[in-house]
PDB file of N, CA and C in Angstrom:
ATOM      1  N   UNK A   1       0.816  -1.188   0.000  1.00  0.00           N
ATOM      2  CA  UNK A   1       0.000   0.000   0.000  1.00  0.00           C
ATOM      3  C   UNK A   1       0.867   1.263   0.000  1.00  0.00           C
ATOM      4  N   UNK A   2       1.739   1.159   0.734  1.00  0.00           N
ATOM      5  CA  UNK A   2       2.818   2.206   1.203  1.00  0.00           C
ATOM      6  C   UNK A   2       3.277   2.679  -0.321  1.00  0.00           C
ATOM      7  N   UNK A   3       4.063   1.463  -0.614  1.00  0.00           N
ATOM      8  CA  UNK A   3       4.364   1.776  -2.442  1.00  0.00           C
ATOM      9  C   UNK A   3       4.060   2.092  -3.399  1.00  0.00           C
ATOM     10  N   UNK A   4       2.823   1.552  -3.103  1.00  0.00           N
ATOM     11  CA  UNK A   4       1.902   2.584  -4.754  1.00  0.00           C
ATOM     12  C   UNK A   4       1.263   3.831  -3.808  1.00  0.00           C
ATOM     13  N   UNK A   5       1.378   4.508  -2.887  1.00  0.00           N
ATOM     14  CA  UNK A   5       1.200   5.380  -2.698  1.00  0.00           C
ATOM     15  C   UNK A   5       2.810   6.195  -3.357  1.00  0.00           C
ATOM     16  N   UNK A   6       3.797   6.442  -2.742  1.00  0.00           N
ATOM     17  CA  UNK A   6       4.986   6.573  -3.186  1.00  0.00           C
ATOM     18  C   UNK A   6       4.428   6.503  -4.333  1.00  0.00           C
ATOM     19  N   UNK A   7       4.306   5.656  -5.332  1.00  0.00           N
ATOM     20  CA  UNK A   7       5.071   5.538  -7.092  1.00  0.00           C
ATOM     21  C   UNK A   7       3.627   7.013  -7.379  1.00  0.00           C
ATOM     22  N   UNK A   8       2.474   6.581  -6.889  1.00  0.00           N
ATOM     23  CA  UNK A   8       1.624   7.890  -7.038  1.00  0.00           C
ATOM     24  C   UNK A   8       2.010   9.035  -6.928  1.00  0.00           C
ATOM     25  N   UNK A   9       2.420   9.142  -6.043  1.00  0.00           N
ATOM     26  CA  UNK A   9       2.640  10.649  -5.242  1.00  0.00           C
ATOM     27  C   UNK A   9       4.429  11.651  -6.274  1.00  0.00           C
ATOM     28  N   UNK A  10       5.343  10.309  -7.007  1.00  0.00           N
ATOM     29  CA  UNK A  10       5.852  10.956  -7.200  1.00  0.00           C
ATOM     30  C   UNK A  10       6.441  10.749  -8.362  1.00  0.00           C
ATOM     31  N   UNK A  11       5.741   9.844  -9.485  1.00  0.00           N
ATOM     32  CA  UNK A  11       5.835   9.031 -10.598  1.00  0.00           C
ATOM     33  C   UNK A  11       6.189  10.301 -11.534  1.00  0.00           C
ATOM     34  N   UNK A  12       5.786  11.690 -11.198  1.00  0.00           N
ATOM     35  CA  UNK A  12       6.169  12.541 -12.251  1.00  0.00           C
ATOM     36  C   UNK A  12       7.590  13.178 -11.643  1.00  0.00           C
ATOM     37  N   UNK A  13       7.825  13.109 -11.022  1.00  0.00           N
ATOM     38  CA  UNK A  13       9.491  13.978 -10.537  1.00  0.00           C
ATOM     39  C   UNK A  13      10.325  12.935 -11.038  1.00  0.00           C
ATOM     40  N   UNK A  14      11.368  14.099 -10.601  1.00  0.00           N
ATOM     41  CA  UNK A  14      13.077  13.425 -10.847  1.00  0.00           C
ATOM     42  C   UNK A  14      13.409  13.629  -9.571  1.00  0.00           C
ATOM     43  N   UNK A  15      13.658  12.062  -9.409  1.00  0.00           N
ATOM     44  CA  UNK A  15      14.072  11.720  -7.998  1.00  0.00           C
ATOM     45  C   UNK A  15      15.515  11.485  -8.194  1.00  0.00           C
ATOM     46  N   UNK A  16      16.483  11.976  -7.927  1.00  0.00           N
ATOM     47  CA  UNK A  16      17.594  11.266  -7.367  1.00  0.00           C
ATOM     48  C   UNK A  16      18.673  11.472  -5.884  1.00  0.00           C
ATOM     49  N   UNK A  17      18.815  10.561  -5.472  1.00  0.00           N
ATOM     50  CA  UNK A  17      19.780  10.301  -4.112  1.00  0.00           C
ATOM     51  C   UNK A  17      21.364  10.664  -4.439  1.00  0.00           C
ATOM     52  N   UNK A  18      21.237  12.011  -4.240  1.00  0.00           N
ATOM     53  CA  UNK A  18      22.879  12.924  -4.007  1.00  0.00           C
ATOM     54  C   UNK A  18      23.007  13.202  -2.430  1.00  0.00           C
ATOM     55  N   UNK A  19      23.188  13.025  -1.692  1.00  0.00           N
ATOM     56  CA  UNK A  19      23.419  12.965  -0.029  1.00  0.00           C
ATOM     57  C   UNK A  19      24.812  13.446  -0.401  1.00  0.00           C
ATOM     58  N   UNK A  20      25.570  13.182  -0.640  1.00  0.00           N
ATOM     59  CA  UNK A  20      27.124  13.518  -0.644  1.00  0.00           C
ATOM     60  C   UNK A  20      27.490  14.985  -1.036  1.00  0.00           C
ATOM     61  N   UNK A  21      28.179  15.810  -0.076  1.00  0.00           N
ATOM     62  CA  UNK A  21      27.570  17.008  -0.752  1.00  0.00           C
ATOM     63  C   UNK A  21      28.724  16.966  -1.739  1.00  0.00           C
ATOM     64  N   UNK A  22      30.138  16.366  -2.205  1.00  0.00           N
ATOM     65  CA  UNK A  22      30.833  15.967  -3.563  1.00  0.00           C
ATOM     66  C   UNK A  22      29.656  15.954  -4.777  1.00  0.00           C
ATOM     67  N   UNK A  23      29.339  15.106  -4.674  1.00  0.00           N
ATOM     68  CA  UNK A  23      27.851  14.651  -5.621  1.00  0.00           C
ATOM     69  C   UNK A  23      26.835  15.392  -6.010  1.00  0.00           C
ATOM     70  N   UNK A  24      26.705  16.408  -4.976  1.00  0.00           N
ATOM     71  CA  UNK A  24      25.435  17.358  -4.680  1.00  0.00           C
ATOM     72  C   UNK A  24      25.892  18.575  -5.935  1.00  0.00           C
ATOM     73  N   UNK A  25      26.933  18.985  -5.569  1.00  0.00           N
ATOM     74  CA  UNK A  25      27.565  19.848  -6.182  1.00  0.00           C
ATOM     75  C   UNK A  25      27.743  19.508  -8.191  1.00  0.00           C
ATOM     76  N   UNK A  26      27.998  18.468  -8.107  1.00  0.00           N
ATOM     77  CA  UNK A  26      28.813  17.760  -9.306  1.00  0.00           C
ATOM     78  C   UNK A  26      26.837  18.014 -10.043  1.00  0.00           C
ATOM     79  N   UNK A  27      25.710  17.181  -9.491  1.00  0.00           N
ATOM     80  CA  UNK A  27      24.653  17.133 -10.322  1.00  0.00           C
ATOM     81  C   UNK A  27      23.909  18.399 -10.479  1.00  0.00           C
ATOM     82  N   UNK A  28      24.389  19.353  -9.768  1.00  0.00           N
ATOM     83  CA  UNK A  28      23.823  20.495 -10.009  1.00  0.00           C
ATOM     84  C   UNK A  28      24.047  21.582 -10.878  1.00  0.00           C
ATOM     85  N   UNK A  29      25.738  21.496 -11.372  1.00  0.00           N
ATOM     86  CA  UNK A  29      26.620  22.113 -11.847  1.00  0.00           C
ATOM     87  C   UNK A  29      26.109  21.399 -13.418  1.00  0.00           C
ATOM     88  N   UNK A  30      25.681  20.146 -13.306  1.00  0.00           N
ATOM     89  CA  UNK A  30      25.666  18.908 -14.370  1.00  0.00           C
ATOM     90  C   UNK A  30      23.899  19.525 -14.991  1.00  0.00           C
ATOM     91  N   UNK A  31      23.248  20.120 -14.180  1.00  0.00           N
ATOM     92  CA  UNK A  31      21.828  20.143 -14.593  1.00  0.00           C
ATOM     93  C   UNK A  31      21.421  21.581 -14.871  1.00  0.00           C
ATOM     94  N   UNK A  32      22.769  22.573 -15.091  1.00  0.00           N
ATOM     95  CA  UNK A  32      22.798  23.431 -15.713  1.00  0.00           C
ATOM     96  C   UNK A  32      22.139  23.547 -17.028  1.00  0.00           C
ATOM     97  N   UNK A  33      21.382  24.599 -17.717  1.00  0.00           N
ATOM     98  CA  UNK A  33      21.148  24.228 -19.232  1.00  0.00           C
ATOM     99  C   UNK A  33      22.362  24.387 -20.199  1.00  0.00           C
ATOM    100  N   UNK A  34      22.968  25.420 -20.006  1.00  0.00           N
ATOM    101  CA  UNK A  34      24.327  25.795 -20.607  1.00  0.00           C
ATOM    102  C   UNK A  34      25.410  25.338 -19.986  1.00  0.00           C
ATOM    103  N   UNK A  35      26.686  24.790 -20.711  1.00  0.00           N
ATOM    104  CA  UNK A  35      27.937  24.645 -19.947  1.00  0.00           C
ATOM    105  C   UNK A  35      28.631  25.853 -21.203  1.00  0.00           C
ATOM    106  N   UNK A  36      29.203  27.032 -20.456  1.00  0.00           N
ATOM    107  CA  UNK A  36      30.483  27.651 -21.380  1.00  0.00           C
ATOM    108  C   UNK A  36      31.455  27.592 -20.763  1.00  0.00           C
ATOM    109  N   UNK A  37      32.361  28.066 -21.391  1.00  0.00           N
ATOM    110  CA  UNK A  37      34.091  28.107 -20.953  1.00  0.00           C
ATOM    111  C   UNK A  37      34.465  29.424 -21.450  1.00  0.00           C
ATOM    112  N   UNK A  38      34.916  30.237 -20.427  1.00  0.00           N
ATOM    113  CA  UNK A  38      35.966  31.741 -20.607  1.00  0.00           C
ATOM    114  C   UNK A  38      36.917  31.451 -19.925  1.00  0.00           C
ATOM    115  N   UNK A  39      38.056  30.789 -20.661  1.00  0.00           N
ATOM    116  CA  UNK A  39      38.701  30.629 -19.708  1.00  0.00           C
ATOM    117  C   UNK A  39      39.654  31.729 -19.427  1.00  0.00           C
ATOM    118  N   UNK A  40      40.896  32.098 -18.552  1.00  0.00           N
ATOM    119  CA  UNK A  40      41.819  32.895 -18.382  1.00  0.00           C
ATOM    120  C   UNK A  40      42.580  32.922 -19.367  1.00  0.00           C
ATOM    121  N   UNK A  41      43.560  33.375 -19.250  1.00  0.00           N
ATOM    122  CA  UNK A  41      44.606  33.815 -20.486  1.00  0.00           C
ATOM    123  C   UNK A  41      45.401  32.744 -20.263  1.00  0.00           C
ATOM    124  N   UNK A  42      45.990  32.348 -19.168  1.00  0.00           N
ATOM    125  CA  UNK A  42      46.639  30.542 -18.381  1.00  0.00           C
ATOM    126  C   UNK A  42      45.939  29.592 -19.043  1.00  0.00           C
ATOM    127  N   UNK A  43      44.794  29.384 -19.275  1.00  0.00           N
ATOM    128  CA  UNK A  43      44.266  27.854 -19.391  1.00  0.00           C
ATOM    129  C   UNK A  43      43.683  28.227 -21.171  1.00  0.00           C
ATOM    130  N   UNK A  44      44.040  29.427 -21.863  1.00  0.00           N
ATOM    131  CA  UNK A  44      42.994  29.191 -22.931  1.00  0.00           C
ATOM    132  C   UNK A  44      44.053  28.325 -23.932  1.00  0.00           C
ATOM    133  N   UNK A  45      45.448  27.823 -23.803  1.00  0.00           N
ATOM    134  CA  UNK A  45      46.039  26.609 -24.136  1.00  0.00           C
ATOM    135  C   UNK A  45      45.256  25.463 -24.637  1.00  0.00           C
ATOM    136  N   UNK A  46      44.182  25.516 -23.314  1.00  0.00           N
ATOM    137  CA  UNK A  46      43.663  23.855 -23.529  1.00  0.00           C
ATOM    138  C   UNK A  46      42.455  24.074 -23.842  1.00  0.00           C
ATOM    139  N   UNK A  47      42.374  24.743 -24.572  1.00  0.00           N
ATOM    140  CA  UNK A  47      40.830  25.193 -24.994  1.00  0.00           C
ATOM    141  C   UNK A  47      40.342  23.235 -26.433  1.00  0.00           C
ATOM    142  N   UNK A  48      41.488  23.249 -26.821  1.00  0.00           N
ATOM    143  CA  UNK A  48      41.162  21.801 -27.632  1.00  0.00           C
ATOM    144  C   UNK A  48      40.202  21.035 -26.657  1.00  0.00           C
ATOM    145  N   UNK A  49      40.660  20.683 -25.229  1.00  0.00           N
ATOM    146  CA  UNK A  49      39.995  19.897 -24.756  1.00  0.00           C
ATOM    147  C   UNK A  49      38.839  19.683 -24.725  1.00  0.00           C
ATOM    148  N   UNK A  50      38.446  21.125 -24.313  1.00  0.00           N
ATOM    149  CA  UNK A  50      36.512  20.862 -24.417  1.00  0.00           C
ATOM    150  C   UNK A  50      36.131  20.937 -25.636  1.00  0.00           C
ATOM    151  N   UNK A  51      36.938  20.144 -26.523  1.00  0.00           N
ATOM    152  CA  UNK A  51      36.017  20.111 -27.845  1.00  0.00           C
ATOM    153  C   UNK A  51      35.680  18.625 -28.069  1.00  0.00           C
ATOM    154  N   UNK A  52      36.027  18.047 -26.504  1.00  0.00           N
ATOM    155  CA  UNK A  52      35.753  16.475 -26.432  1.00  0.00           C
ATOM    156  C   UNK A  52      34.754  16.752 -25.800  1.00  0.00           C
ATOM    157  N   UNK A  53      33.655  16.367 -25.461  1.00  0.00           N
ATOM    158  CA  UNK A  53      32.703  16.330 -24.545  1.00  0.00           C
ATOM    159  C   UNK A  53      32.659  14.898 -23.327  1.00  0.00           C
ATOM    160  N   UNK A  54      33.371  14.090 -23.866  1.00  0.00           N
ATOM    161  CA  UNK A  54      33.736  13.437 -23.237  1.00  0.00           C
ATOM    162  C   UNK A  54      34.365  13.921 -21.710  1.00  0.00           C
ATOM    163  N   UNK A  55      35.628  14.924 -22.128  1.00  0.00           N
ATOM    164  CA  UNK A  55      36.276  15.430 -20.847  1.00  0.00           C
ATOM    165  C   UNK A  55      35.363  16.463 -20.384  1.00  0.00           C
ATOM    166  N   UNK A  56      34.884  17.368 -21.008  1.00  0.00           N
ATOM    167  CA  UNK A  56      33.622  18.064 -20.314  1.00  0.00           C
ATOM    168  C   UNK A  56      32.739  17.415 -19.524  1.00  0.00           C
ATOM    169  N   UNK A  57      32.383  16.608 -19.796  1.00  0.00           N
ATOM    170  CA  UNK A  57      31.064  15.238 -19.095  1.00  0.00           C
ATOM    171  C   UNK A  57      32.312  14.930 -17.531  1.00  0.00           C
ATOM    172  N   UNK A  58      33.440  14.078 -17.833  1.00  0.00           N
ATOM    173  CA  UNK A  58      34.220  13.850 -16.997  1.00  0.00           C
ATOM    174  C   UNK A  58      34.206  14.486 -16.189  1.00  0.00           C
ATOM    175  N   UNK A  59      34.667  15.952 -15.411  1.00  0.00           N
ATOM    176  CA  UNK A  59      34.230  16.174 -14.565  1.00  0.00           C
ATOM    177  C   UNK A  59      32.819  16.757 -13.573  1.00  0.00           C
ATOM    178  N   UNK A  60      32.045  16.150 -14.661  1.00  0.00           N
ATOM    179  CA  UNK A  60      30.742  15.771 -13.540  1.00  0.00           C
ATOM    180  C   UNK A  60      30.745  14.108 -13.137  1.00  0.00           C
ATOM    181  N   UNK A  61      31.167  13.302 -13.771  1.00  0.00           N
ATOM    182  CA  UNK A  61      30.955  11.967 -13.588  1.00  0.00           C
ATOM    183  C   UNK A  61      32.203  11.714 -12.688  1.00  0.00           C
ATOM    184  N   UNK A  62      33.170  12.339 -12.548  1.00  0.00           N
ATOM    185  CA  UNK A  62      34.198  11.496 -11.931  1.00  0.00           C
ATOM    186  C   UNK A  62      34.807  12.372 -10.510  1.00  0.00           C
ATOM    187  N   UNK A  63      34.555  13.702 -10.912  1.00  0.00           N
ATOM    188  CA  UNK A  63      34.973  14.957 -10.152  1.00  0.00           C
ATOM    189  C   UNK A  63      35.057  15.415  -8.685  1.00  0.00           C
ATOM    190  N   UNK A  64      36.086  15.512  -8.341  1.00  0.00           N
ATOM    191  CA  UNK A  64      36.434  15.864  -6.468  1.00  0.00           C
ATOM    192  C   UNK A  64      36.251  17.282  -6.219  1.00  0.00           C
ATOM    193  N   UNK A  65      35.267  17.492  -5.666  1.00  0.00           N
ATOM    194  CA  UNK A  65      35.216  19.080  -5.609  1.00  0.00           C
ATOM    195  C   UNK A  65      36.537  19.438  -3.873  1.00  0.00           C
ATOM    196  N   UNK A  66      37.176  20.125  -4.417  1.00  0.00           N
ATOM    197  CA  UNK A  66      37.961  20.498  -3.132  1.00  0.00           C
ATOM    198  C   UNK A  66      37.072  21.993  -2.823  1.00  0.00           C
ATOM    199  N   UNK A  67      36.461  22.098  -1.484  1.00  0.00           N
ATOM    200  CA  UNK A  67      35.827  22.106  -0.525  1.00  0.00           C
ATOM    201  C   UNK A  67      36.679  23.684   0.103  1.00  0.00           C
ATOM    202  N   UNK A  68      37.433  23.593   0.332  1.00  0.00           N
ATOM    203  CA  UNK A  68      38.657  24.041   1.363  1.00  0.00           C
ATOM    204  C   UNK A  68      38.745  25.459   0.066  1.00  0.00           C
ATOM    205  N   UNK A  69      38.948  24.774  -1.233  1.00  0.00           N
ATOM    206  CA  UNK A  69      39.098  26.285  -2.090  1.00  0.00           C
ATOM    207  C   UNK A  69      38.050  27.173  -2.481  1.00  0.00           C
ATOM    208  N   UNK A  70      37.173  26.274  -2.536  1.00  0.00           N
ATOM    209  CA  UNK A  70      35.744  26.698  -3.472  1.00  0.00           C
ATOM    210  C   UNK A  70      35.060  28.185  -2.458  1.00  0.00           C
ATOM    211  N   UNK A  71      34.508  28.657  -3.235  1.00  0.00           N
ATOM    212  CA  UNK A  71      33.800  30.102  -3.360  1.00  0.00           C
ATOM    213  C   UNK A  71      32.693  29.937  -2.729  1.00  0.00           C
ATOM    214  N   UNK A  72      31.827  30.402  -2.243  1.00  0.00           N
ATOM    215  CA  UNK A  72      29.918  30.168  -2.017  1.00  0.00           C
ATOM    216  C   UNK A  72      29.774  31.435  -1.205  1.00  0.00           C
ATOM    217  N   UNK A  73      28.590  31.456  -2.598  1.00  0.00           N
ATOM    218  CA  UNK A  73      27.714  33.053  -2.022  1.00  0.00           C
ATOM    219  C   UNK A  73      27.527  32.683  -0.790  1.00  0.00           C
ATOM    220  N   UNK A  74      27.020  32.494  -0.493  1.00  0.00           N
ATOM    221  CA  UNK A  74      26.413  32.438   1.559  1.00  0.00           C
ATOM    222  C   UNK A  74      27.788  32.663   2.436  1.00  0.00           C
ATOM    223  N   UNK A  75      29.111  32.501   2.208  1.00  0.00           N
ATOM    224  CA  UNK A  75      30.413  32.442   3.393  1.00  0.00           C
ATOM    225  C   UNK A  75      31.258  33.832   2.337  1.00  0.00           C
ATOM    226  N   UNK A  76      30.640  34.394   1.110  1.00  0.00           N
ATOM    227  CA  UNK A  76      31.652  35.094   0.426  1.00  0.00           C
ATOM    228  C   UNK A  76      30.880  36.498   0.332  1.00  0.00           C
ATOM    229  N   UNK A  77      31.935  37.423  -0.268  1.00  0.00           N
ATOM    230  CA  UNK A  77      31.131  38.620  -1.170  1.00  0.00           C
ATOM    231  C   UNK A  77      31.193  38.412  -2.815  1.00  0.00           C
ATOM    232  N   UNK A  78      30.606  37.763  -3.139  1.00  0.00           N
ATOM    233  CA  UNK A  78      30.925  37.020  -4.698  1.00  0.00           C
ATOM    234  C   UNK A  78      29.829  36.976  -5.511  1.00  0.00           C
ATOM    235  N   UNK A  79      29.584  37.070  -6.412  1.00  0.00           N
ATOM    236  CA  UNK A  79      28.179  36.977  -7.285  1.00  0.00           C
ATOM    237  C   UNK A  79      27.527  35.244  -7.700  1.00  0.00           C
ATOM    238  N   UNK A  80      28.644  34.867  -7.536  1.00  0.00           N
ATOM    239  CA  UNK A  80      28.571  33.599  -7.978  1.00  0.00           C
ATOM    240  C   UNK A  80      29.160  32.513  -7.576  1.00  0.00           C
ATOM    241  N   UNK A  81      29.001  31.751  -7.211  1.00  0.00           N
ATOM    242  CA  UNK A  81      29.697  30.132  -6.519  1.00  0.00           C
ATOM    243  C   UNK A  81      30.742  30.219  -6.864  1.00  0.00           C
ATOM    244  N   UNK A  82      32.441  29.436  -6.695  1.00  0.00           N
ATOM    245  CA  UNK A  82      33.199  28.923  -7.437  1.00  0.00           C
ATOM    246  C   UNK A  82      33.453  27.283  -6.961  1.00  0.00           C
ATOM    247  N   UNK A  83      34.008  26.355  -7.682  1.00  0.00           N
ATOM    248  CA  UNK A  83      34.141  25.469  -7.109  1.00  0.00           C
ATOM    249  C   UNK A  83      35.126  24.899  -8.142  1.00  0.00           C
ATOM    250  N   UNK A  84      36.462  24.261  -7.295  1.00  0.00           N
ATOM    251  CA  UNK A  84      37.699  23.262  -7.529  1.00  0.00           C
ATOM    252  C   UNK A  84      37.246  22.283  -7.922  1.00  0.00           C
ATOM    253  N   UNK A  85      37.364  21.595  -9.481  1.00  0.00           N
ATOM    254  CA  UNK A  85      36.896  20.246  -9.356  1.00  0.00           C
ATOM    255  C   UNK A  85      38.416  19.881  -9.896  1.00  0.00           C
ATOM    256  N   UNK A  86      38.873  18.887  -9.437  1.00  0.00           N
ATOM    257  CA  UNK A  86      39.786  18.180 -10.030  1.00  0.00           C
ATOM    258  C   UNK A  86      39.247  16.385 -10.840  1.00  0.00           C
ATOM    259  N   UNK A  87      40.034  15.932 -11.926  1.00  0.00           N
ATOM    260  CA  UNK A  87      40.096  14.595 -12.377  1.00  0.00           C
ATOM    261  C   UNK A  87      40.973  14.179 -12.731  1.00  0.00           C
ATOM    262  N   UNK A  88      41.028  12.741 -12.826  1.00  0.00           N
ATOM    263  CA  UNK A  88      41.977  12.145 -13.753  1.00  0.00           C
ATOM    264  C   UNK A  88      41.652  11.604 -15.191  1.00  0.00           C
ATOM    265  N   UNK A  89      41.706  12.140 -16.093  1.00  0.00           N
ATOM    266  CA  UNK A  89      41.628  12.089 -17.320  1.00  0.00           C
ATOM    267  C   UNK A  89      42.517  11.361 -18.396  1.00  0.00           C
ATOM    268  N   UNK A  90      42.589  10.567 -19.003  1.00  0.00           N
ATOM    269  CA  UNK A  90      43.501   9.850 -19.416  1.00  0.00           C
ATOM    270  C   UNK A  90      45.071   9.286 -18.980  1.00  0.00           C
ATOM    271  N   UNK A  91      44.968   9.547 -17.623  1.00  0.00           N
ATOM    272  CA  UNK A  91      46.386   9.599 -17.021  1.00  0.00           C
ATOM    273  C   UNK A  91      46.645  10.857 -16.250  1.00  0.00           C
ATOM    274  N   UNK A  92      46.404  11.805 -16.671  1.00  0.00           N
ATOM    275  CA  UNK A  92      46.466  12.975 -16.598  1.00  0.00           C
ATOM    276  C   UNK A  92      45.750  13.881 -15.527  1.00  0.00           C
ATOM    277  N   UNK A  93      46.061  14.615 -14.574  1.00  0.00           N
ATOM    278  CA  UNK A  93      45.706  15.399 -13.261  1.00  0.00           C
ATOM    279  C   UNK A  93      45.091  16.557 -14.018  1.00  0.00           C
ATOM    280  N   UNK A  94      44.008  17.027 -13.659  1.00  0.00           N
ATOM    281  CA  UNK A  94      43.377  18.538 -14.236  1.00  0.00           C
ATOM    282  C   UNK A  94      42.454  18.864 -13.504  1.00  0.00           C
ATOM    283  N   UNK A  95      42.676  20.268 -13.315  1.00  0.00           N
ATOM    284  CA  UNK A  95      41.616  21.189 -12.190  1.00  0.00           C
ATOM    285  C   UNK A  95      41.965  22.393 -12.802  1.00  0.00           C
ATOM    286  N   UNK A  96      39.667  22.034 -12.874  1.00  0.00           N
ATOM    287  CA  UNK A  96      39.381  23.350 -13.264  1.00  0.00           C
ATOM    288  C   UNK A  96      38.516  24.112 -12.243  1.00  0.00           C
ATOM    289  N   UNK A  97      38.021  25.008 -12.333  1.00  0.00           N
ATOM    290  CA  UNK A  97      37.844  26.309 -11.490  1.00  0.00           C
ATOM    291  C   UNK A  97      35.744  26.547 -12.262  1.00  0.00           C
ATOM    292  N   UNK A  98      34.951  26.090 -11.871  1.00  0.00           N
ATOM    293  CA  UNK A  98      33.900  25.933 -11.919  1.00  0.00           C
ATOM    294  C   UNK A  98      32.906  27.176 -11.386  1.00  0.00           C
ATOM    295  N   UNK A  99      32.207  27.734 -12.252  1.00  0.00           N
ATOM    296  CA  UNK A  99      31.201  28.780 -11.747  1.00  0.00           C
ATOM    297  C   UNK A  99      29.918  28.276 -11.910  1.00  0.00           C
ATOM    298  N   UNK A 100      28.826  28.546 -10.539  1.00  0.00           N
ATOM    299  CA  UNK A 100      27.784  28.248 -10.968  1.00  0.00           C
ATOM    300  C   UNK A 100      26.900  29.665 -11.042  1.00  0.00           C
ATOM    301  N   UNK A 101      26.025  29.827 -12.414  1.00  0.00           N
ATOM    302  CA  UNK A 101      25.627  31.097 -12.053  1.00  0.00           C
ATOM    303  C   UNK A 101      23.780  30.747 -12.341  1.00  0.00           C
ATOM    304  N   UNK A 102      22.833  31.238 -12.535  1.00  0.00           N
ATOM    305  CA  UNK A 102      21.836  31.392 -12.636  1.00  0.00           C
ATOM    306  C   UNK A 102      21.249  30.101 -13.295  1.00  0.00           C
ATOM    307  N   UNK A 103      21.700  30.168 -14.798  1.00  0.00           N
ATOM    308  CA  UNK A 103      21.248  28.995 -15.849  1.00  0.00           C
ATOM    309  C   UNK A 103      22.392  28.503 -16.545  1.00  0.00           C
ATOM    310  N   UNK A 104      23.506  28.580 -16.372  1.00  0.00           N
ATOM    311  CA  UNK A 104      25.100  27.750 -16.776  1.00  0.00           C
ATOM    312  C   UNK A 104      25.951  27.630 -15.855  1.00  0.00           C
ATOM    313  N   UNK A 105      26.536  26.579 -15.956  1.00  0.00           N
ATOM    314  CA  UNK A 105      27.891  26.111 -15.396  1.00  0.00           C
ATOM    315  C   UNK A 105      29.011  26.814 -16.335  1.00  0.00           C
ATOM    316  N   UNK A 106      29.875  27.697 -15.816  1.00  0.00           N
ATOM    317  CA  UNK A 106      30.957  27.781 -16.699  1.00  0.00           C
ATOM    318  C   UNK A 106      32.245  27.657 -16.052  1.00  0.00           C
ATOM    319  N   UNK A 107      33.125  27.215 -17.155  1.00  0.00           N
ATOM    320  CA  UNK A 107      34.667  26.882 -16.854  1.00  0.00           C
ATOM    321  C   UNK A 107      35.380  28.021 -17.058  1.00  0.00           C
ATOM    322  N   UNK A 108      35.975  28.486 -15.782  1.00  0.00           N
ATOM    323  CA  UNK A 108      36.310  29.587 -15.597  1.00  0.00           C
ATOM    324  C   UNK A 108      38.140  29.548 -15.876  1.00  0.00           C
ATOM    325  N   UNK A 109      38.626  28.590 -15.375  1.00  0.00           N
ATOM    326  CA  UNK A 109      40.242  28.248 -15.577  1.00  0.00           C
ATOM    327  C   UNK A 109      40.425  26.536 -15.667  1.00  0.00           C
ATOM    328  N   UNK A 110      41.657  26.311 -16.787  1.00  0.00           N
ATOM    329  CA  UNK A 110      41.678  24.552 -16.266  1.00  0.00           C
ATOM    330  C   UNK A 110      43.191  24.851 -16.455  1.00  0.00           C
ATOM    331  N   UNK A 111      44.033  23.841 -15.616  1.00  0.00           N
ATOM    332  CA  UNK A 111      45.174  23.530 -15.063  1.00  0.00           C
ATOM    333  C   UNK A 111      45.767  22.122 -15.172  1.00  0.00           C
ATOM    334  N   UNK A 112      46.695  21.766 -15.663  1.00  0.00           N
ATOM    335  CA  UNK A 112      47.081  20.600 -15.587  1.00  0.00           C
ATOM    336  C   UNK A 112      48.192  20.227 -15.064  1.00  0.00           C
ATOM    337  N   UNK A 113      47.486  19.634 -13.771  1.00  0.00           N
ATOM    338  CA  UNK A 113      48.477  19.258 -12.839  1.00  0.00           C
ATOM    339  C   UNK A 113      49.720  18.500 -13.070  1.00  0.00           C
ATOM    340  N   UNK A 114      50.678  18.648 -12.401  1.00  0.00           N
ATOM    341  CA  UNK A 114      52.106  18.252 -12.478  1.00  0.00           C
ATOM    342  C   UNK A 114      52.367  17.442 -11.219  1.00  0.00           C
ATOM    343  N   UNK A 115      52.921  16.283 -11.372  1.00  0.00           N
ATOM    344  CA  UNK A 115      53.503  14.951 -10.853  1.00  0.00           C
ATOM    345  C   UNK A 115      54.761  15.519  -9.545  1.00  0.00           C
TER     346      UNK A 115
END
């Protein structure tokens, strides 16, 4: 009874279980309508990359938000979130610098980390 109340009550939403606030961050950034990239004058090097979508996708699917760097309106004077995501990408260490603003996620700087 319990259950088809549930599947009733919520058969039209999008349910999903992000508890982690890593995760929380990553599907929200991910459920943006727009993703752009401006990046800095440092990272517009790797501007090839996001012409994979693959590595664009990557750091929502795989991505460590470091916590300790990241930006948030509520603790800042900032217009807009920032957030550290780092991955490993073909071998390869990269952190980029993540904005969340209204209706896009944009890539604000990417970095490729050194060994």
């Amino acid at each position: 009874m319990g259950g088809l109340l549930v599947i009733f009550l919520f058969k039209d939403h999008d349910f999903q279980c992000t508890y982690l606030p890593n995760n929380r961050v990553l599907v929200d950034l991910n459920d943006q309508r727009v993703k752009s990239i401006k990046l800095d004058s440092s990272s517009i090097k790797y501007i090839q990359m996001f012409k994979d979508s693959i590595f664009l996708n990557a750091f929502f699917l795989y991505g460590n938000v470091d916590f300790k760097e990241s930006k948030v309106i509520t603790r800042e004077e900032i217009k807009y979130s920032q957030y550290p995501i780092q991955i490993n990408y073909q071998g390869i260490q990269w952190k980029a610098i993540w904005e969340r603003r209204e209706d896009t996620a944009v890539v604000l700087s990417l970095t490729k980390m050194t060994n």
